[in-house]
C-alpha atoms as a PDB file:
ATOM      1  CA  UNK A   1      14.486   5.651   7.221  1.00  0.00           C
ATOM      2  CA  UNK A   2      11.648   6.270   5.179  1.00  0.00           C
ATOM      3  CA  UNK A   3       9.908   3.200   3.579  1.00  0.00           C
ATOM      4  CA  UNK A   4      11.187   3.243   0.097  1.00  0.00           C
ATOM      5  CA  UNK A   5      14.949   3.804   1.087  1.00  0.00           C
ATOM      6  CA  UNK A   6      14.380   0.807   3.916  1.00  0.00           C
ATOM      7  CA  UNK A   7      13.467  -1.563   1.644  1.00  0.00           C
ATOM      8  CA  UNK A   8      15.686  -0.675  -1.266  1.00  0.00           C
ATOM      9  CA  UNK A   9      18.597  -0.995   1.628  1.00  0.00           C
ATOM     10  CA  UNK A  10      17.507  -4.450   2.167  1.00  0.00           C
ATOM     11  CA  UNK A  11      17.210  -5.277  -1.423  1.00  0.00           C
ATOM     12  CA  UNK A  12      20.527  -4.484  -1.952  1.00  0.00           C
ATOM     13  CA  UNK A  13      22.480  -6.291   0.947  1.00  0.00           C
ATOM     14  CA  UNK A  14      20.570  -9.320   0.255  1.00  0.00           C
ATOM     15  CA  UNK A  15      21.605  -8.873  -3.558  1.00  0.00           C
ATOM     16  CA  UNK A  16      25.315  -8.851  -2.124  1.00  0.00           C
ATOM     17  CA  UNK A  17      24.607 -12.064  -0.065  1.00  0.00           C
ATOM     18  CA  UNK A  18      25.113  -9.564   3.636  1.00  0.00           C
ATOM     19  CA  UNK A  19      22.137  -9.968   6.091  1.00  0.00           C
ATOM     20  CA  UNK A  20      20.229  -6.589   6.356  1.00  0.00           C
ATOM     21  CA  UNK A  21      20.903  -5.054   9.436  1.00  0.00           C
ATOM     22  CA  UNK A  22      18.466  -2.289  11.595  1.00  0.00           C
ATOM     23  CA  UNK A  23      20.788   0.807  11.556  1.00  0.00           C
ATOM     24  CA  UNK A  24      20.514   1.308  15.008  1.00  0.00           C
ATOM     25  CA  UNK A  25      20.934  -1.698  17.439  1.00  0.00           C
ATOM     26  CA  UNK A  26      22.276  -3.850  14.107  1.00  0.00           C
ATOM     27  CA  UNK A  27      19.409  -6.576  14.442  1.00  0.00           C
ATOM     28  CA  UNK A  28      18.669  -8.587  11.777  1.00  0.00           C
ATOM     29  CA  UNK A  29      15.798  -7.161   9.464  1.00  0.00           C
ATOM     30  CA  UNK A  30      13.627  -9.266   7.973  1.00  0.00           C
ATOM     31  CA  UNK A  31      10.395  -7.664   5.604  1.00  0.00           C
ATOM     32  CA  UNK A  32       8.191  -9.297   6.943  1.00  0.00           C
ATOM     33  CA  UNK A  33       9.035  -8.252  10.498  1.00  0.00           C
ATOM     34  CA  UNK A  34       8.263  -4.455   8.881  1.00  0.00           C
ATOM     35  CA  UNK A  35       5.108  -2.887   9.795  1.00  0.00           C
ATOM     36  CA  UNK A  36       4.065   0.746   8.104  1.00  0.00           C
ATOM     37  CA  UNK A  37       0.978   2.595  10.008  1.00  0.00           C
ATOM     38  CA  UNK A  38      -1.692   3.414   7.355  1.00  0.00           C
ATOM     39  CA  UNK A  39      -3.762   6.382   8.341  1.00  0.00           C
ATOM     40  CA  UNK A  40      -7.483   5.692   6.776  1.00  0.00           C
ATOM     41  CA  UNK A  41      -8.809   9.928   6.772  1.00  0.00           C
ATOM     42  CA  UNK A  42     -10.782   9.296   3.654  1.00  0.00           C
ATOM     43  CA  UNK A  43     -13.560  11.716   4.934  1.00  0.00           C
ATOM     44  CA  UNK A  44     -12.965  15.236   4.289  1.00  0.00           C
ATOM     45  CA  UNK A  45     -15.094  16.623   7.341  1.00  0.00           C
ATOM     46  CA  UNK A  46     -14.445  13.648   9.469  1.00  0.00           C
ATOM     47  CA  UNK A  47     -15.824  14.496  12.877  1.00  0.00           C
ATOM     48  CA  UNK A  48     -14.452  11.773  14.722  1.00  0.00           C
ATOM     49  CA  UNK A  49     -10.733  10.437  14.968  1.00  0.00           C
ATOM     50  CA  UNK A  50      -8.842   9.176  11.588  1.00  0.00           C
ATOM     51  CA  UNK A  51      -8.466   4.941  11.970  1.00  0.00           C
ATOM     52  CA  UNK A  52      -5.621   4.139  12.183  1.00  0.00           C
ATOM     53  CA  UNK A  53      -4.089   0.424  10.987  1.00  0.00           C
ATOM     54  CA  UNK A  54      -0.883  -1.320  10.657  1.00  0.00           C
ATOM     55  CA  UNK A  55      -0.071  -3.061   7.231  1.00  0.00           C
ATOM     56  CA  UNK A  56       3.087  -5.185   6.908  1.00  0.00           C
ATOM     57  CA  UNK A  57       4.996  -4.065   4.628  1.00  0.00           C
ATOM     58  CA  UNK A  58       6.081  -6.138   1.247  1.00  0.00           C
ATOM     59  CA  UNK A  59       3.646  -8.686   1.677  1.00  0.00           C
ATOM     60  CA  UNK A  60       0.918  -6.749  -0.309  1.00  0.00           C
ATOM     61  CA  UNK A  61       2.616  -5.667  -2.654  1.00  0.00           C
ATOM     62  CA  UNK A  62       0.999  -5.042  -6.323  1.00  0.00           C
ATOM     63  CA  UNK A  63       1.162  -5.930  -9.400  1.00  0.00           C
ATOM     64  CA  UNK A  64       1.867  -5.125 -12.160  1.00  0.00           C
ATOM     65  CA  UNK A  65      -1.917  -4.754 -13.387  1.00  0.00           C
ATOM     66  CA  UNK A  66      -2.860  -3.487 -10.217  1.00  0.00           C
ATOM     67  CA  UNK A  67      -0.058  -0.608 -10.219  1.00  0.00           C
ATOM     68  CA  UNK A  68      -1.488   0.630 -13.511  1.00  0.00           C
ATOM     69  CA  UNK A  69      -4.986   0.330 -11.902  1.00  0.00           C
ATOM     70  CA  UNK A  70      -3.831   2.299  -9.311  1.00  0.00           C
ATOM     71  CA  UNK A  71      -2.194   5.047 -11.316  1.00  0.00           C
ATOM     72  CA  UNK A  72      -5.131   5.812 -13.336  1.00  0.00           C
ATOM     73  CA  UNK A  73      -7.490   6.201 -10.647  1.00  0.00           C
ATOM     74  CA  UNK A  74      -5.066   8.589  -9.048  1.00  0.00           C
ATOM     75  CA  UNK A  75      -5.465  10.510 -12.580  1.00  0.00           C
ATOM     76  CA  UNK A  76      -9.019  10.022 -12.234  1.00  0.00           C
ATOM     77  CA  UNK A  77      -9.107  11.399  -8.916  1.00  0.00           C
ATOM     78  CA  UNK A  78      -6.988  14.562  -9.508  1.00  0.00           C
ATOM     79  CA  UNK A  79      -8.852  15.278 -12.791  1.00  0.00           C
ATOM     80  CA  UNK A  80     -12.096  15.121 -11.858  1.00  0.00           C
ATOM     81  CA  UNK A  81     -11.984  14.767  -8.082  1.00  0.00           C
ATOM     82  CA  UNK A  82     -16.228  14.080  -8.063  1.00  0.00           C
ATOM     83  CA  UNK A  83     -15.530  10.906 -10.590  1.00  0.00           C
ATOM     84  CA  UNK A  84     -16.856   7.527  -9.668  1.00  0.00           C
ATOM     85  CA  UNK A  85     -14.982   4.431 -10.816  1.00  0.00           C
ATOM     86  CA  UNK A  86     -15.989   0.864 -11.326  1.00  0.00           C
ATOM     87  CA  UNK A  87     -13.429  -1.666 -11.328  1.00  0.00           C
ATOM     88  CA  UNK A  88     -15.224  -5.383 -12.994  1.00  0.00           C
ATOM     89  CA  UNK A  89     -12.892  -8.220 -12.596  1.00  0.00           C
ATOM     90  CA  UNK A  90     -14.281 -11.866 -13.657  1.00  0.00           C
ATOM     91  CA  UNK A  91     -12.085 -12.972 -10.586  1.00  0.00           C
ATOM     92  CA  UNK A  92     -12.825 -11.849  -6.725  1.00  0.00           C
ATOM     93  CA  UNK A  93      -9.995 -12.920  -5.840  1.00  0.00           C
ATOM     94  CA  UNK A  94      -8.411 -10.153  -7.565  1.00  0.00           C
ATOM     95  CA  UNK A  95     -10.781  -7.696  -6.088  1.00  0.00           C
ATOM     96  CA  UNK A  96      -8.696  -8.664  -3.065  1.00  0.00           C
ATOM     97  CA  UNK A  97      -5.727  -7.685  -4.592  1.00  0.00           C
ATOM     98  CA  UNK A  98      -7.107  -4.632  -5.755  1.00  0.00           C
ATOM     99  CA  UNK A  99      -8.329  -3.710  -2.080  1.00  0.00           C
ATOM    100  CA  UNK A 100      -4.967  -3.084   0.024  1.00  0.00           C
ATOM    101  CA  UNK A 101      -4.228  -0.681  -2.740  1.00  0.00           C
ATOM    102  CA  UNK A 102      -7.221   1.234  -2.395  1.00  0.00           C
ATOM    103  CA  UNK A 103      -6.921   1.668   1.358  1.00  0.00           C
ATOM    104  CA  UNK A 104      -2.968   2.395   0.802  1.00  0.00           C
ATOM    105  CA  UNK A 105      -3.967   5.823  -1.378  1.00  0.00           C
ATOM    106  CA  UNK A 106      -7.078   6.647   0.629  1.00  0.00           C
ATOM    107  CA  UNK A 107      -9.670   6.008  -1.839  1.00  0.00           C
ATOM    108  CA  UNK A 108     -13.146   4.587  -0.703  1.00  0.00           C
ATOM    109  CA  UNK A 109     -14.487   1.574  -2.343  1.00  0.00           C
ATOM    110  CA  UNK A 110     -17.595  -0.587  -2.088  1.00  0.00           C
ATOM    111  CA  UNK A 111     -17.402  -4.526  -3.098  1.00  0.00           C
ATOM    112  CA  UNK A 112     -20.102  -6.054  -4.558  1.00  0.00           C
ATOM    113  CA  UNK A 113     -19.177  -9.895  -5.250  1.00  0.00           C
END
């Protein structure tokens, strides 16, 4: 199952008060036992190997603020695809928030804190 459908799956048989079940061996699922594999390519002419990373899935997941961050960069990015962005926050911590999200939708950032 893809991601989205996985999770909305679990939503809704914990919603019903049923235990979310793997629909294969019928396991117990529990979110934070979910892991998606993140694929950092952000170079175009990479000569070397794309990283690879697992992130668990649900436990970084954004806010509100940092979904509309998110969303406009993308904008940014298809728009005018040789843009720079600079994202000031008065708090670091979230800067930390704001990084997961960066990494998700393969956009390179530099922290300076």
């Amino acid at each position: 199952a893809c991601r989205k459908c996985l999770l909305d799956f679990m939503k809704h048989e914990s919603d019903r008060g049923v235990v979310p079940r793997c629909f294969n061996c019928r396991e117990p699922l529990n979110q934070r036992d979910l892991f998606e594999v993140v694929r950092h390519d952000d170079e175009i002419n990479m000569v070397s190997k794309p990283r690879m990373s697992l992130q668990r899935l649900g436990v970084n997941q954004s806010s509100a603020k940092v979904a509309a961050l998110i969303s406009e960069l993308r904008v940014l990015r298809k728009e005018r695809p040789q843009m720079k962005s600079v994202v000031f926050s008065q708090f670091t911590s979230f800067l930390s928030l704001i990084e997961p999200a960066l990494t998700r939708i393969n956009v390179k950032f530099l922290r300076l804190d």
